[in-house]
N, C-alpha and C. Protein backbone atom coordinates (compact mmCIF):
# COMPACT_ATOMS: atom_id res chain seq x y z
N UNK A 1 0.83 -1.19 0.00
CA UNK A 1 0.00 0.00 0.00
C UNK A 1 0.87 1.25 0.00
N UNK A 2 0.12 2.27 -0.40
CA UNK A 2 0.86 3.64 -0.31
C UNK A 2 1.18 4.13 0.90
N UNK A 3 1.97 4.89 1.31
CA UNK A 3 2.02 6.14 2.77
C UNK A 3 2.51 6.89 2.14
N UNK A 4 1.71 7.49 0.99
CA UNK A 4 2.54 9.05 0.74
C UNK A 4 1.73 10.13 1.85
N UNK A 5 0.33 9.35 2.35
CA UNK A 5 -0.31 10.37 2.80
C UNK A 5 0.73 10.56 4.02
N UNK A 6 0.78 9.73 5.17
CA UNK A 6 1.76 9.87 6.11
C UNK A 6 3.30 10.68 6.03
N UNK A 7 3.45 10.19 4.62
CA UNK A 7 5.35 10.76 4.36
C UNK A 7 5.03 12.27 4.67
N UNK A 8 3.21 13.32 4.29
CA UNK A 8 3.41 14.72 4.11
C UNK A 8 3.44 15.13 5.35
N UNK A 9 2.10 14.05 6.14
CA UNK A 9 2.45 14.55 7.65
C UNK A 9 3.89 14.89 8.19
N UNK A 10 4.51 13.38 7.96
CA UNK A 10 6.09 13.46 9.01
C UNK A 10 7.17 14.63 8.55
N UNK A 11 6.87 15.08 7.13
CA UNK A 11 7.83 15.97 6.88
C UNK A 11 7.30 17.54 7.12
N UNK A 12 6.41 17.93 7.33
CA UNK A 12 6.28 19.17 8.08
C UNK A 12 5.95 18.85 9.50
N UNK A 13 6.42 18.39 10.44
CA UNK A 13 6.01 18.38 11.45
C UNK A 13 5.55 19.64 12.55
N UNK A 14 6.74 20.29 12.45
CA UNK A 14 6.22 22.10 12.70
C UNK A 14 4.84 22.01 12.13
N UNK A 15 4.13 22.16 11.47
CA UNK A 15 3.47 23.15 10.76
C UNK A 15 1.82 22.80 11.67
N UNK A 16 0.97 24.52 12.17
CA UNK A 16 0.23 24.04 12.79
C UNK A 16 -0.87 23.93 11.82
N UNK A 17 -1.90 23.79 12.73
CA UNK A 17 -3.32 23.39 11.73
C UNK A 17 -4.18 24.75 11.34
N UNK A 18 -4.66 24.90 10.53
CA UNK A 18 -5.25 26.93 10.12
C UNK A 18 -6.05 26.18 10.98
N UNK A 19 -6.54 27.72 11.69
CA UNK A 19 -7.44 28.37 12.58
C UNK A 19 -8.28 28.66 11.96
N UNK A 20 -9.97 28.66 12.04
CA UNK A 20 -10.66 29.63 11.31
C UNK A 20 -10.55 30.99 11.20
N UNK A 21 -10.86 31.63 10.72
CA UNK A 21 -11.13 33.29 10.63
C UNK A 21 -11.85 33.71 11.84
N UNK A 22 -11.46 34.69 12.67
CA UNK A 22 -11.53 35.56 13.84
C UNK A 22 -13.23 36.04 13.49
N UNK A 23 -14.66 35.62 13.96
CA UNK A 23 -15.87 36.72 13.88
C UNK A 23 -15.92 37.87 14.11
N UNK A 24 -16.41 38.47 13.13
CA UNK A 24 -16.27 40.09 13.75
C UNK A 24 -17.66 40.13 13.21
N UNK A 25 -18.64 40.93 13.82
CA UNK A 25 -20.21 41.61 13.67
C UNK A 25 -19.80 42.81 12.56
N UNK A 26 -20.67 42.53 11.43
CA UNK A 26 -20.49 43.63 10.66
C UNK A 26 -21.02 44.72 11.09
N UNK A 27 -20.85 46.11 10.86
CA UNK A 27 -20.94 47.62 11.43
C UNK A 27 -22.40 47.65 10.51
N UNK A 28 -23.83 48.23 11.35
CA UNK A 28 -25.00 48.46 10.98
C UNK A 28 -24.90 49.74 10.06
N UNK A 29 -25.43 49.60 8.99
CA UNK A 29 -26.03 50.84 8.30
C UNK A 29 -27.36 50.78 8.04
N UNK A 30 -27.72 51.94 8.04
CA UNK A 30 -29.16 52.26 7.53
C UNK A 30 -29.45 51.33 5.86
N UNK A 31 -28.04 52.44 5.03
CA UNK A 31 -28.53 51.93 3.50
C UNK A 31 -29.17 50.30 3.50
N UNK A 32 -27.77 49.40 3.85
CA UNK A 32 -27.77 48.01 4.14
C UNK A 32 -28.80 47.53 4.44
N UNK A 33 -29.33 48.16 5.72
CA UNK A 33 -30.83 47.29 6.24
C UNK A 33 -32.00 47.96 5.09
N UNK A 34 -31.38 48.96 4.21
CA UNK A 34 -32.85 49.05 2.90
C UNK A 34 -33.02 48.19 2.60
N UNK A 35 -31.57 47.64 1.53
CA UNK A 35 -31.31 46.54 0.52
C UNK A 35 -31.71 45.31 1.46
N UNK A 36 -31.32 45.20 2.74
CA UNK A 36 -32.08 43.84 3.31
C UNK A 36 -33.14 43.38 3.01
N UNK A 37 -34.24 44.57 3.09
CA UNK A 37 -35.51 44.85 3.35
C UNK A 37 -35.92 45.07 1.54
N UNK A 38 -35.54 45.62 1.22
CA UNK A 38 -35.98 45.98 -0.60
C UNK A 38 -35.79 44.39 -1.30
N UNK A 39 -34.75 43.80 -0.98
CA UNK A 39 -34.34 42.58 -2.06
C UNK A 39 -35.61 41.26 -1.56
N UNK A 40 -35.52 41.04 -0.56
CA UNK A 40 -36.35 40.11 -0.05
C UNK A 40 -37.83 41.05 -0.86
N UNK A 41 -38.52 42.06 -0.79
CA UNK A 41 -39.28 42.05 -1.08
C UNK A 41 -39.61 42.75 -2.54
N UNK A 42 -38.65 42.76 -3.42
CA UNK A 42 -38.79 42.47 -4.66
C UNK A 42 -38.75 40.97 -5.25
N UNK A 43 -37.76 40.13 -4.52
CA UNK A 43 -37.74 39.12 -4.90
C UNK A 43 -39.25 38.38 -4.90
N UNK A 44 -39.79 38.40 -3.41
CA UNK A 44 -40.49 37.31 -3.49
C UNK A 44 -42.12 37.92 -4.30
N UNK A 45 -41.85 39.14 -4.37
CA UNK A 45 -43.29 39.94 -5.02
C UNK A 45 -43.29 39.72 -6.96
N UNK A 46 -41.38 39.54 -7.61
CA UNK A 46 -41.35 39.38 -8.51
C UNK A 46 -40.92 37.34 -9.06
N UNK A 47 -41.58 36.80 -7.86
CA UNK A 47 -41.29 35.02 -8.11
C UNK A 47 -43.27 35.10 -7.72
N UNK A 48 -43.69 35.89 -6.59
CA UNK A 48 -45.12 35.28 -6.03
C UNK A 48 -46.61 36.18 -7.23
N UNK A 49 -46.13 37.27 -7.23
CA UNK A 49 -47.52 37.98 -8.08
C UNK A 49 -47.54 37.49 -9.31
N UNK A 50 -46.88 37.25 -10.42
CA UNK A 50 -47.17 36.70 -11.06
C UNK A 50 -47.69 35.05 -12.05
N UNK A 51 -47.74 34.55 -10.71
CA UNK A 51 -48.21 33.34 -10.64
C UNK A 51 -49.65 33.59 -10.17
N UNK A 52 -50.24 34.11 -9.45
CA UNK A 52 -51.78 34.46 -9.11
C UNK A 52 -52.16 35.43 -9.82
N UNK A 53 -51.26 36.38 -10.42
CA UNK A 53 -51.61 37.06 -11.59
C UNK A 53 -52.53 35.86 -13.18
N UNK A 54 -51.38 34.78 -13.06
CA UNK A 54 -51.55 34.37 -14.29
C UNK A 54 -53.32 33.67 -14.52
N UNK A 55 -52.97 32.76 -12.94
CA UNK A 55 -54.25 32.15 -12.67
C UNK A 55 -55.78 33.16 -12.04
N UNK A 56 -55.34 33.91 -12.45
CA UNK A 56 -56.73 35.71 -12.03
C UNK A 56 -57.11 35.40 -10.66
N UNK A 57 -56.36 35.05 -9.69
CA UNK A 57 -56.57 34.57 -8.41
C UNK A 57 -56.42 36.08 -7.78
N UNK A 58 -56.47 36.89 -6.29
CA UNK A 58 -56.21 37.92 -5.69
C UNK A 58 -54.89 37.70 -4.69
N UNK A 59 -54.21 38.46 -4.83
CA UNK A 59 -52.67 38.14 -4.07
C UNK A 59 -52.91 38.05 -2.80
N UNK A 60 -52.36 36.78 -1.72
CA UNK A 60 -52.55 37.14 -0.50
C UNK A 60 -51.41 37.69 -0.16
N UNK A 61 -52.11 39.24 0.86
CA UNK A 61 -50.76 39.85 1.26
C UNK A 61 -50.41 39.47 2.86
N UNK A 62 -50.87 38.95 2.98
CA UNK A 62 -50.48 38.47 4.60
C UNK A 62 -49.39 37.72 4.55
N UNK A 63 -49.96 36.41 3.40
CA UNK A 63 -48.87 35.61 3.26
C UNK A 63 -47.45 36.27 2.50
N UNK A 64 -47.70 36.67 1.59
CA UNK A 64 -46.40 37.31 1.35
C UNK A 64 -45.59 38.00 1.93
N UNK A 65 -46.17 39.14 2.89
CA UNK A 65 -45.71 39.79 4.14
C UNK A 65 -44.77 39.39 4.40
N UNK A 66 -45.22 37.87 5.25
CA UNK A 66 -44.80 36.93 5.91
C UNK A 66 -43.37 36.19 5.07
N UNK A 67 -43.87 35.66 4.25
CA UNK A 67 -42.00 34.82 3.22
C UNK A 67 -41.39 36.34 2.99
N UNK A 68 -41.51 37.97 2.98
CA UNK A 68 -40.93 38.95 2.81
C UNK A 68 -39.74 39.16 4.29
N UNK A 69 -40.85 38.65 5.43
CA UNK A 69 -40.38 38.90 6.53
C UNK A 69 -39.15 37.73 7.03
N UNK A 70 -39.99 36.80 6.45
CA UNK A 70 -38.92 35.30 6.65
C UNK A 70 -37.35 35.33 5.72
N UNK A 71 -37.41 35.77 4.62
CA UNK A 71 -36.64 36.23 3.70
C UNK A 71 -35.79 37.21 4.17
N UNK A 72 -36.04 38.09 4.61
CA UNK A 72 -35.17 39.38 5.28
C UNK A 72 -34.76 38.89 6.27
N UNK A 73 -35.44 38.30 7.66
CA UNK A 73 -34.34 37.43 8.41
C UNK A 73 -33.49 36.59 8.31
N UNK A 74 -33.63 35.59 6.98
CA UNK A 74 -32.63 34.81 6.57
C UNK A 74 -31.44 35.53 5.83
N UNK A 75 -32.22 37.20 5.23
CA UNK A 75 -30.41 37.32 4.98
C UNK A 75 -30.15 38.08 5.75
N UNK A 76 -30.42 38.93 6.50
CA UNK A 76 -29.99 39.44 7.75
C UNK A 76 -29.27 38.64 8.86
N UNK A 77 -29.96 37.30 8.71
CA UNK A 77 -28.59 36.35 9.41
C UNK A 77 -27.58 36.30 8.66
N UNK A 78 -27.44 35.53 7.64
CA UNK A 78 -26.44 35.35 6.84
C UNK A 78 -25.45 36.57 6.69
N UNK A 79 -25.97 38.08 7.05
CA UNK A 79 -24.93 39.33 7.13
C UNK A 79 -24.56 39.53 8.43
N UNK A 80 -24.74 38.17 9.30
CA UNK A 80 -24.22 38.21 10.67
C UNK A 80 -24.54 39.75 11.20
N UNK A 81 -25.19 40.13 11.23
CA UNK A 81 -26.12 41.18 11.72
C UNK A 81 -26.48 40.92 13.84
N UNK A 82 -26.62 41.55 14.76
CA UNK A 82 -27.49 41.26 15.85
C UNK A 82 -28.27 40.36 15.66
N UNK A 83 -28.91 39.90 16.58
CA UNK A 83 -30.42 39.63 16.77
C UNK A 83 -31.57 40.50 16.93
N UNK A 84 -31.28 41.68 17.24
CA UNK A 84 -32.16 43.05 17.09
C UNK A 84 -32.60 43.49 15.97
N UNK A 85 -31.86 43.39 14.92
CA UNK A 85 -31.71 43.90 13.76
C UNK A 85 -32.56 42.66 12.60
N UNK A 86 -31.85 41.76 13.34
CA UNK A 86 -32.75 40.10 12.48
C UNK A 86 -34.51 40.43 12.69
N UNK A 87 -34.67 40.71 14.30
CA UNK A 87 -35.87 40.45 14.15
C UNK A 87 -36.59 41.62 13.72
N UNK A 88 -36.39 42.71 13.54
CA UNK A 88 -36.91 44.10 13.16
C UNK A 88 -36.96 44.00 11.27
N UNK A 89 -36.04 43.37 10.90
CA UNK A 89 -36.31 42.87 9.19
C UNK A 89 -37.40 42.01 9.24
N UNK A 90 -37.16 40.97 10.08
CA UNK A 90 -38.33 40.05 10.02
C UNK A 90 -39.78 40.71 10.07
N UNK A 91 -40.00 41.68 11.08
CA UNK A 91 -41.21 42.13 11.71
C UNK A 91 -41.75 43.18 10.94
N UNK A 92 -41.13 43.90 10.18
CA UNK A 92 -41.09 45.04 9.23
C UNK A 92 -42.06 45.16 8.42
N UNK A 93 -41.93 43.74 7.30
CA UNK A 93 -42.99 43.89 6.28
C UNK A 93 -44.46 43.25 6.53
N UNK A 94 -44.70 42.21 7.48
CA UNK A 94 -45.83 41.93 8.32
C UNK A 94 -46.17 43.15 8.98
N UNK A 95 -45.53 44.11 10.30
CA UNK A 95 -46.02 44.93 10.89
C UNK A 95 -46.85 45.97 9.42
N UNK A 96 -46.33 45.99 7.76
CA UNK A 96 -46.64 47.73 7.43
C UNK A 96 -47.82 47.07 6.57
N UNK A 97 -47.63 45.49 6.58
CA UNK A 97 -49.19 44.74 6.18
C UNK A 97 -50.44 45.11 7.12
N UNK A 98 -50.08 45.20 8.61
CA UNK A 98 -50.89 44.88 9.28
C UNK A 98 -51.79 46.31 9.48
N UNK A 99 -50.54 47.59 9.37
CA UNK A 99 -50.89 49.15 9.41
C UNK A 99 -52.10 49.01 8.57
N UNK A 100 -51.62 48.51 7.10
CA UNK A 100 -52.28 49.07 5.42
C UNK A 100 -53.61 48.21 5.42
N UNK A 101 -53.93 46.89 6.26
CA UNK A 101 -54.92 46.43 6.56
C UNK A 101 -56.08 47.13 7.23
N UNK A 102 -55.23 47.80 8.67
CA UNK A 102 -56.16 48.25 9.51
C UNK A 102 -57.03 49.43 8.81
N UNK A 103 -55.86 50.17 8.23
CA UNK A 103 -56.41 51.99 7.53
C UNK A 103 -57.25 50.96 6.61
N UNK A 104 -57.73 50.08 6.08
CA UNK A 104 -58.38 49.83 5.05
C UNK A 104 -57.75 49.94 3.60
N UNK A 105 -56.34 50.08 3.61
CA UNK A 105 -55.58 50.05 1.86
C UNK A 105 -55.74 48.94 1.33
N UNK A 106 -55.48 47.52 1.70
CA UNK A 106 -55.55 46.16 1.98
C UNK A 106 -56.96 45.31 1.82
């Protein structure tokens, strides 16, 4: 059988093992949390309306709200963001559903 794998070990013996990369919390901006908030809800308004468009169905906006809100927390995690900040994307486009409901826009 082979041991070349072993021969690479024994000949660097020094050498240590990489470390991951040090976390650092990215620095909050306003712009940033737009695009958080804008992309999630272009996306899912330009994948969801035109499918109930096609079938002459009426858009539910609750539900969309909702995958807008779920969507913005998933990339708001992924930008290693707080947890303050996660859940205020999340809560955002449900809470301005719930405003535009009450006034009667909805």
């Amino acid at each position: 059988m082979s041991d070349h794998l072993n021969d690479v070990a024994q000949a660097a013996p020094h050498a240590q093992p990489l470390s991951p990369p040090e976390f650092k919390v990215r620095p909050v901006t306003l712009t940033y949390l737009l695009v958080l908030q804008g992309l999630p809800t272009l996306g899912v308004l330009a994948l969801g309306a035109p499918s109930y468009a096609l079938f002459n169905q009426p858009i539910p906006w609750m539900e969309m709200s909702l995958v807008i809100g779920g969507v913005a927390f998933f990339l708001t995690y992924l930008s290693s963001y707080p947890w303050r900040y996660r859940i205020i994307e999340a809560l955002l486009a449900p809470a301005t559903w719930l405003i535009l409901h009450l006034a009667g826009y909805i």
